[in-house]
Protein backbone atom coordinates (compact mmCIF):
# COMPACT_ATOMS: atom_id res chain seq x y z
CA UNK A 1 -23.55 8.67 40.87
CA UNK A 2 -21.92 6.95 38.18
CA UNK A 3 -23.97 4.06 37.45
CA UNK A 4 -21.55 2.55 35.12
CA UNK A 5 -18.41 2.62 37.57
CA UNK A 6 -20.38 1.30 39.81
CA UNK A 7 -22.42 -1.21 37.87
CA UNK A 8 -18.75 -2.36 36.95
CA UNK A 9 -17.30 -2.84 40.30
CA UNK A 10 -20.73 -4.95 41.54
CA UNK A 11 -20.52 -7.18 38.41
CA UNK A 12 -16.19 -7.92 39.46
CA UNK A 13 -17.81 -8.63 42.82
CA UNK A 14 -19.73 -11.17 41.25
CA UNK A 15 -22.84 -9.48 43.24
CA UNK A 16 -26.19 -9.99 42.78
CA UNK A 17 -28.12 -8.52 46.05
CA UNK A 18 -27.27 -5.09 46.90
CA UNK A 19 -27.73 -2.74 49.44
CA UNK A 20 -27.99 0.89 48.50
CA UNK A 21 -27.68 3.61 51.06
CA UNK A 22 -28.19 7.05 50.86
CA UNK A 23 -27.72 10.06 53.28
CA UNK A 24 -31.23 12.17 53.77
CA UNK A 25 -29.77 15.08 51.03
CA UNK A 26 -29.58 12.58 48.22
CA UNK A 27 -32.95 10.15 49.15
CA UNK A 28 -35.16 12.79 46.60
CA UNK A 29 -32.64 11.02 43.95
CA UNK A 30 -33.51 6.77 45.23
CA UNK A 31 -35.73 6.29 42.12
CA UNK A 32 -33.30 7.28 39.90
CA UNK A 33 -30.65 5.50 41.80
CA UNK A 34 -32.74 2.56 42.38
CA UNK A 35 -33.95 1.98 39.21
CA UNK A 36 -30.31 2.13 37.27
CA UNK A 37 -29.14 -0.61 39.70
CA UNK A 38 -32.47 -2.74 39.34
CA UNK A 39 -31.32 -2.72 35.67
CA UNK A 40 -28.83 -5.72 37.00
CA UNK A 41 -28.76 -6.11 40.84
CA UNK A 42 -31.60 -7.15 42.87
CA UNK A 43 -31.35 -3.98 44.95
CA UNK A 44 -32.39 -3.37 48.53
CA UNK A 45 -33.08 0.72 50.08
CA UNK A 46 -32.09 1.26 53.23
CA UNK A 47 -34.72 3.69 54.62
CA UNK A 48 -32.99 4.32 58.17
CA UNK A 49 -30.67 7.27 58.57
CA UNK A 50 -27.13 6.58 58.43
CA UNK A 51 -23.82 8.07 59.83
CA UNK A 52 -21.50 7.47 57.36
CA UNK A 53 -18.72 5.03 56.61
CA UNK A 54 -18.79 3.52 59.26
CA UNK A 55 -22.31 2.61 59.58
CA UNK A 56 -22.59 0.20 56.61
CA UNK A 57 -25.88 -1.58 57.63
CA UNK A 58 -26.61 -4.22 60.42
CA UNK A 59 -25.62 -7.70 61.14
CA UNK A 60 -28.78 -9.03 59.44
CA UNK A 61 -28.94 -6.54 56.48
CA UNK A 62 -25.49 -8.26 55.81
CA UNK A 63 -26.87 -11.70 55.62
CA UNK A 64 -29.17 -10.51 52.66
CA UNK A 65 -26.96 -9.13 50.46
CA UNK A 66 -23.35 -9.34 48.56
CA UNK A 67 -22.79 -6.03 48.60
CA UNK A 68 -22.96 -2.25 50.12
CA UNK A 69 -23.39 0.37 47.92
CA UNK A 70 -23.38 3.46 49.89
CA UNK A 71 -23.58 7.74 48.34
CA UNK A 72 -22.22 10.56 49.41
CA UNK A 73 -19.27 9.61 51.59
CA UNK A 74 -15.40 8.00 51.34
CA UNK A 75 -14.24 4.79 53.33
CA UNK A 76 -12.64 4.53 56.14
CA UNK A 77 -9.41 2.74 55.60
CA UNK A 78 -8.69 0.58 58.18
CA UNK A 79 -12.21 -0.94 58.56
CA UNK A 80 -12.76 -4.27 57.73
CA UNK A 81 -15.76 -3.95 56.24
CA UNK A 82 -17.50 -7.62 56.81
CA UNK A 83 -19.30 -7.77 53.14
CA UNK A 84 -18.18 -5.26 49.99
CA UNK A 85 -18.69 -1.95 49.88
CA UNK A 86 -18.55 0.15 47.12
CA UNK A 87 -18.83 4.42 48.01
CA UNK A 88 -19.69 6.55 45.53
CA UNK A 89 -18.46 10.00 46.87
CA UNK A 90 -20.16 12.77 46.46
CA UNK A 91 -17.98 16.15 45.76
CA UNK A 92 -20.37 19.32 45.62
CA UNK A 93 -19.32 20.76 42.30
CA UNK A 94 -21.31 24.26 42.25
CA UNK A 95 -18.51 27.29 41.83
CA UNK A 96 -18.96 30.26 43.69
CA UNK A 97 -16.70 33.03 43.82
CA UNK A 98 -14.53 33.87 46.68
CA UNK A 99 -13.88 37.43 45.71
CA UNK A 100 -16.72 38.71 48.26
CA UNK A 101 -14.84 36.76 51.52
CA UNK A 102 -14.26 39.06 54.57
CA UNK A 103 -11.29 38.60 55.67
CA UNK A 104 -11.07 41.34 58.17
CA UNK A 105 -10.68 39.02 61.24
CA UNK A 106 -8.19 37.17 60.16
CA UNK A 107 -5.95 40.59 59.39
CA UNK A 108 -7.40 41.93 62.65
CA UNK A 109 -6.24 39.27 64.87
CA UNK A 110 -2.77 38.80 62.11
CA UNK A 111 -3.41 34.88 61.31
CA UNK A 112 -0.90 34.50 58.63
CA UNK A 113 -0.59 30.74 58.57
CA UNK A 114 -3.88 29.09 58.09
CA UNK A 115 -4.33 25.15 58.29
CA UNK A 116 -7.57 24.00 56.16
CA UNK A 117 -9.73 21.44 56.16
CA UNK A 118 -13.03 20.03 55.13
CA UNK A 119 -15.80 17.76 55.09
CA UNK A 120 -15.48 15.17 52.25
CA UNK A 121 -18.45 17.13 49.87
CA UNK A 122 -16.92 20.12 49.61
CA UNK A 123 -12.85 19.13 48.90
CA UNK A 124 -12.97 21.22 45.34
CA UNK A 125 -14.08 24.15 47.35
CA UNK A 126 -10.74 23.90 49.70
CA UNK A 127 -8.74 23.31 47.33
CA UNK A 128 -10.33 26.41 45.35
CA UNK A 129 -10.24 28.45 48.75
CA UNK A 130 -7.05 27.53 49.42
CA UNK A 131 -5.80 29.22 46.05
CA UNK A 132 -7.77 31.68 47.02
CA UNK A 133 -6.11 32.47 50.44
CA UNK A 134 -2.39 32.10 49.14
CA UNK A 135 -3.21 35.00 46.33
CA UNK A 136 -3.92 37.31 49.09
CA UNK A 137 -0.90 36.57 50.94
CA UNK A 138 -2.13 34.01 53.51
CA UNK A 139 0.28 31.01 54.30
CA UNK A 140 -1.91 27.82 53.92
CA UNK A 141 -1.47 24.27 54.71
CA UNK A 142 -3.59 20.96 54.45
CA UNK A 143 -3.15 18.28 57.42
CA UNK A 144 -2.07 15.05 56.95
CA UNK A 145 -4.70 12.25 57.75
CA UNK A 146 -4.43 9.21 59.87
CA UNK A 147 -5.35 5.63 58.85
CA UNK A 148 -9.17 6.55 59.64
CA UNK A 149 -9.26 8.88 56.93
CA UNK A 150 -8.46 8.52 53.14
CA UNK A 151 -7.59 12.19 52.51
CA UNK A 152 -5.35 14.73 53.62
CA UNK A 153 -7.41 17.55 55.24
CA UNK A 154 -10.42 15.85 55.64
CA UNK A 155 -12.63 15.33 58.74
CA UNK A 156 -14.63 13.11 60.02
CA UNK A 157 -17.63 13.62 63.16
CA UNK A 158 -14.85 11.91 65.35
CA UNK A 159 -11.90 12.70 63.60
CA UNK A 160 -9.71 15.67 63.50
CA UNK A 161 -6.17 14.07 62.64
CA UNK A 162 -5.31 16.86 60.13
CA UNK A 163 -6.04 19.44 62.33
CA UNK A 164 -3.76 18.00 64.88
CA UNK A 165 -0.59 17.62 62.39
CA UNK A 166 -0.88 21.30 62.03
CA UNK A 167 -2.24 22.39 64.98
CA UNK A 168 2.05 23.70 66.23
CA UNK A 169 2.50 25.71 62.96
CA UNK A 170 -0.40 27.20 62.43
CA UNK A 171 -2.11 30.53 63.78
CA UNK A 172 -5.96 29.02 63.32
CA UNK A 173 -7.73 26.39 61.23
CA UNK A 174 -10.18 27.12 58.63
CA UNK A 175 -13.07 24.24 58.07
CA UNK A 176 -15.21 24.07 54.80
CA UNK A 177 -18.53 22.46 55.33
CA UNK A 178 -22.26 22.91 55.86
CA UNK A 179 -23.56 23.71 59.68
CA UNK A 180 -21.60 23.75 62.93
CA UNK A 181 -21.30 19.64 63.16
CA UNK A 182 -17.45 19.24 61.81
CA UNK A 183 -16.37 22.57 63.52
CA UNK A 184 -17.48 22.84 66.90
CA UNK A 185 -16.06 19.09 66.89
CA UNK A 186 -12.44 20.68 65.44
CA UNK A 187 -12.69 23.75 67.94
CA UNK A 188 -13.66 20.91 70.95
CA UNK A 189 -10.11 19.36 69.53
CA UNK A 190 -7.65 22.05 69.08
CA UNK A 191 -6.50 24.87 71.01
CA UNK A 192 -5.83 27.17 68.19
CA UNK A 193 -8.93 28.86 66.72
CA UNK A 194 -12.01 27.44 64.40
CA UNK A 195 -13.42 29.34 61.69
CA UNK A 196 -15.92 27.82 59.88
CA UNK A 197 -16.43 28.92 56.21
CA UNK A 198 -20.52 27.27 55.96
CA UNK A 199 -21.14 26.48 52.23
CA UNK A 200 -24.87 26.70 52.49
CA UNK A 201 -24.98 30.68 53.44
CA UNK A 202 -23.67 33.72 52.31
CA UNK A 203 -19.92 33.69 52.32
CA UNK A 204 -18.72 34.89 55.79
CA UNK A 205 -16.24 33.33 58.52
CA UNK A 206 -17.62 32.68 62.04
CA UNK A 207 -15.71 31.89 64.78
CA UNK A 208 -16.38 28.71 66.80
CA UNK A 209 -14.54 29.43 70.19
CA UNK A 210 -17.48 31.17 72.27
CA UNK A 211 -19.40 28.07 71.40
CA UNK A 212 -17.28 25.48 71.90
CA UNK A 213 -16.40 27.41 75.26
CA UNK A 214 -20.32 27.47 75.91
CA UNK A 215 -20.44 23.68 74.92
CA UNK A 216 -17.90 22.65 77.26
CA UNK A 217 -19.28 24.34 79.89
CA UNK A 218 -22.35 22.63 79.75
CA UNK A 219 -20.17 19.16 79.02
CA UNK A 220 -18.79 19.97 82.19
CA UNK A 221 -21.57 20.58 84.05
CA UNK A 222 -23.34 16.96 82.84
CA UNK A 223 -19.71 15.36 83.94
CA UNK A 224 -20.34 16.54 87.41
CA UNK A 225 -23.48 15.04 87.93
CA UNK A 226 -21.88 11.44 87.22
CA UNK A 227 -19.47 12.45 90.12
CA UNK A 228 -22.27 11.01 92.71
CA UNK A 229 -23.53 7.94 90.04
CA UNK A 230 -23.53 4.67 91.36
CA UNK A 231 -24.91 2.35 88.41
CA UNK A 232 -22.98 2.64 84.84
CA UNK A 233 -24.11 1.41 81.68
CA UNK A 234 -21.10 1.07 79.33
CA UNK A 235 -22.70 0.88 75.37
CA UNK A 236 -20.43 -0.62 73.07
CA UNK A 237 -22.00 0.51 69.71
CA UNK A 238 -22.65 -2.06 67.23
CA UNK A 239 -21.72 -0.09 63.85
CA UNK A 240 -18.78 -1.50 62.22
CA UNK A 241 -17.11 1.45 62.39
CA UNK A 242 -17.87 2.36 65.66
CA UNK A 243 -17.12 -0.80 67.44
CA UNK A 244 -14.77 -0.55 70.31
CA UNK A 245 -15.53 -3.62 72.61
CA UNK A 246 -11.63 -3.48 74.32
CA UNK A 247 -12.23 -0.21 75.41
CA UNK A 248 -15.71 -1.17 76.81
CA UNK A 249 -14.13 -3.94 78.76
CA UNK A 250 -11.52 -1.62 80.46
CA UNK A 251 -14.01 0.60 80.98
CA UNK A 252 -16.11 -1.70 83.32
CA UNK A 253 -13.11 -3.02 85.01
CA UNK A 254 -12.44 0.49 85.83
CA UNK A 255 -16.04 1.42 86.86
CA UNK A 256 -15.80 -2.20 89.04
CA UNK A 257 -12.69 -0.98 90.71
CA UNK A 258 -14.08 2.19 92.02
CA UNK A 259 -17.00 -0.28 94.10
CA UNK A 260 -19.67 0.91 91.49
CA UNK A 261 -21.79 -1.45 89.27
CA UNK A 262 -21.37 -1.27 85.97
CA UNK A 263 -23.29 -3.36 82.90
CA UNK A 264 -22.06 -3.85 79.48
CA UNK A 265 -25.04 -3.41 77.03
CA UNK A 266 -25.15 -3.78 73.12
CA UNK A 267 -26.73 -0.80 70.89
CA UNK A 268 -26.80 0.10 67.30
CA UNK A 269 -29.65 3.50 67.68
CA UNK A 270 -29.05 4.49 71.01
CA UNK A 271 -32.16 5.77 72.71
CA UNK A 272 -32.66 7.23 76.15
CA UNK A 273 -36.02 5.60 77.20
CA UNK A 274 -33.22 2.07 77.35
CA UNK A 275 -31.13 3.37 79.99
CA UNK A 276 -34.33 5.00 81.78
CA UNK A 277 -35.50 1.54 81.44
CA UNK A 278 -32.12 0.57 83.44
CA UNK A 279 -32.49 2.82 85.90
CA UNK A 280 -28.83 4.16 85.15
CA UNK A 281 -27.25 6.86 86.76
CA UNK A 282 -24.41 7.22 84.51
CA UNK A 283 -24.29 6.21 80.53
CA UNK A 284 -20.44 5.92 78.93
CA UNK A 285 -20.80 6.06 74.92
CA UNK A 286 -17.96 3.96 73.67
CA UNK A 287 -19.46 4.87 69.82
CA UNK A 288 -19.68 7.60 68.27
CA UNK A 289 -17.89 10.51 70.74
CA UNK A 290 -20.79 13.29 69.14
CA UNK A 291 -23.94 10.80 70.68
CA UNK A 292 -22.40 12.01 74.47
CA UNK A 293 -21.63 15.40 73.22
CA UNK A 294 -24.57 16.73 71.01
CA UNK A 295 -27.15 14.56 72.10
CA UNK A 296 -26.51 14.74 75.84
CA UNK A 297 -30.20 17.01 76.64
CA UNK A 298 -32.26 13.76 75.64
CA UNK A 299 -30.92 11.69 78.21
CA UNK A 300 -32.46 12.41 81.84
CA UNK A 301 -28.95 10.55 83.30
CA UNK A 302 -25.49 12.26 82.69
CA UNK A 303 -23.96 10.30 79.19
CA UNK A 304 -20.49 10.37 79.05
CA UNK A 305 -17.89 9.73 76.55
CA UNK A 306 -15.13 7.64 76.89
CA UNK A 307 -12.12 10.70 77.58
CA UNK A 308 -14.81 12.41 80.04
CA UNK A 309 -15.11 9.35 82.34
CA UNK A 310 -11.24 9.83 82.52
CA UNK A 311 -11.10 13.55 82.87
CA UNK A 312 -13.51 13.09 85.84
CA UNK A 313 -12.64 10.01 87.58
CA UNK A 314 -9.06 9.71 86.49
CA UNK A 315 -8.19 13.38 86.54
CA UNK A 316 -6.59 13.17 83.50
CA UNK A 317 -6.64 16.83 81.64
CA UNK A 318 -5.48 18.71 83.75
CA UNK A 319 -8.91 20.67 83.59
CA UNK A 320 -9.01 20.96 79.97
CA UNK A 321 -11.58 19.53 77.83
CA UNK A 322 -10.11 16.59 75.76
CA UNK A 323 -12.94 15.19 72.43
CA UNK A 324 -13.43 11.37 72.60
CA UNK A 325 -11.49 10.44 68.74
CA UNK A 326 -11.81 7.50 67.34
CA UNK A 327 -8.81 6.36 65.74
CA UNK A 328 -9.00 2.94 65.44
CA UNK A 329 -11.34 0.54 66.19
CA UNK A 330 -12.24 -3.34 67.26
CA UNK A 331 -12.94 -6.16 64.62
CA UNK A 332 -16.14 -7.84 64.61
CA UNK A 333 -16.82 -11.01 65.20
């Protein structure tokens, strides 16, 4: 963090209660964080997990302070964020040599034009891989982003857009990032194949498409089951930057017009015991399209995203698998 830049843009603000968030890989640092902003800010610690920009705190959080001030991510653009928020991005700066990369299966399968992306921490390390790629002869080109998104080639959880602008020119995608999260997401989005390139272990690139194929075998499986449901429970989730309350509404005028019930509930940590608690045979996620997708084996009763209700019972598709992105969505109240 840079506790003066940010000191700064609070004291413009005119703030004097703050929020401070932090994702779990920077809460060893809160202490140090905290106590620089209790230097001039009355300052409040979120200890609840978060998901990013656009889960900036709740309703009543809001009421307490002036402003957000959340680490380790970028905003999302066209949110209207209902108090300040100030995001101190986080950009992993360590070096590490590309010189050891294999890159036997891309010669092997002849991918000359690669499209690369990223998630938000590790943008000096695509643009250094990138280099990288072009010195050996490799054709590469960054996406452009959509409104969601503040930087070309960047990805969100729900949010491929650059992959998409290059998805016709390209011979496979390349994502730099920790984990599986942000790929098997881009390889449930494209056609064209995922590699992921996973910062946190030894340099190699893995291919996503066997899991993604596994994954949407199972996804379809779970859509199946809500072929027979009779009772729906449509969530509309209450983070800012998940909020899509139009899209709930269509959604249970559409369950409704297929003679089913359907109920419209409110959740900001969605939790299977509630819908148990319903006695629900079918649960469409209008949040957060990864809560349906990677979280589906907590919930006894088939969850469903908002683009699998329609595969299913609108046939749209045409058999293949389309990921719930969020573009845009709803202001709040």
């Amino acid at each position: 963090m840079d506790p003066g830049r940010v000191i700064n843009k609070l004291k413009e603000l005119g703030a004097k209660r703050i929020l401070l968030q932090l994702p779990d890989g920077l809460k060893p640092n809160v202490f140090e964080y905290f106590n620089e902003l209790s230097k001039n800010f009355s300052v409040m610690v979120s200890s609840s997990g978060f998901y990013g920009a656009c889960d900036t705190g709740t309703m009543d959080e809001w009421k307490n302070v002036d402003a957000v001030v959340q680490m380790g991510h970028t905003e999302i653009p066209n949110i209207n964020y209902k108090v300040p928020v100030i995001f101190e991005e986080y950009i992993n700066e360590e070096h590490r040599s590309f010189n050891e990369l294999d890159l036997s299966e891309l010669e092997k399968k002849n991918y000359k034009n690669i499209s690369l992306a990223y998630s938000i921490q590790y943008r000096k390390s695509a643009e250094e891989l990138s280099q990288f790629l072009s010195e050996r002869g490799f054709k590469v080109s960054i996406g452009r982003h959509d409104s969601r998104l503040k930087y070309d080639g960047q990805l969100l959880g729900c949010n491929f857009s650059p992959l998409h602008d290059q998805e016709s020119h390209v011979d496979c995608h390349i994502i730099v990032s920790t984990g599986v999260f942000h790929a098997l997401g881009a390889q449930l989005s494209v056609e064209k194949e995922v590699f992921i390139l996973d910062m946190s272990e030894p340099f190699r690139l893995r291919s996503m498409k066997a899991e993604a194929e596994r994954h949407i075998r199972r996804r379809f499986a779970n859509m199946a089951r809500a072929l027979e449901a009779k009772k729906f429970v449509i969530v509309v989730d209450t983070k800012i930057g998940q909020y899509r309350m139009k899209l709930a509404e269509k959604m249970m005028k559409e369950v409704q017009g297929m003679g089913k019930s359907a109920v419209l509930a409110y959740s900001n940590e969605s939790s299977p015991i509630e819908y148990e608690n319903m006695m629900a045979d079918c649960i469409i996620f209008t949040g957060c399209p990864r809560v349906a997708t990677d979280d589906f084996d907590r919930y006894k009763s088939p969850i469903l995203t908002a683009q699998e209700f329609n595969m299913i019972f609108k046939k749209k598709g045409n058999g293949k698998y389309i990921m719930d992105e969020i573009v845009t969505v709803d202001a709040m109240p």
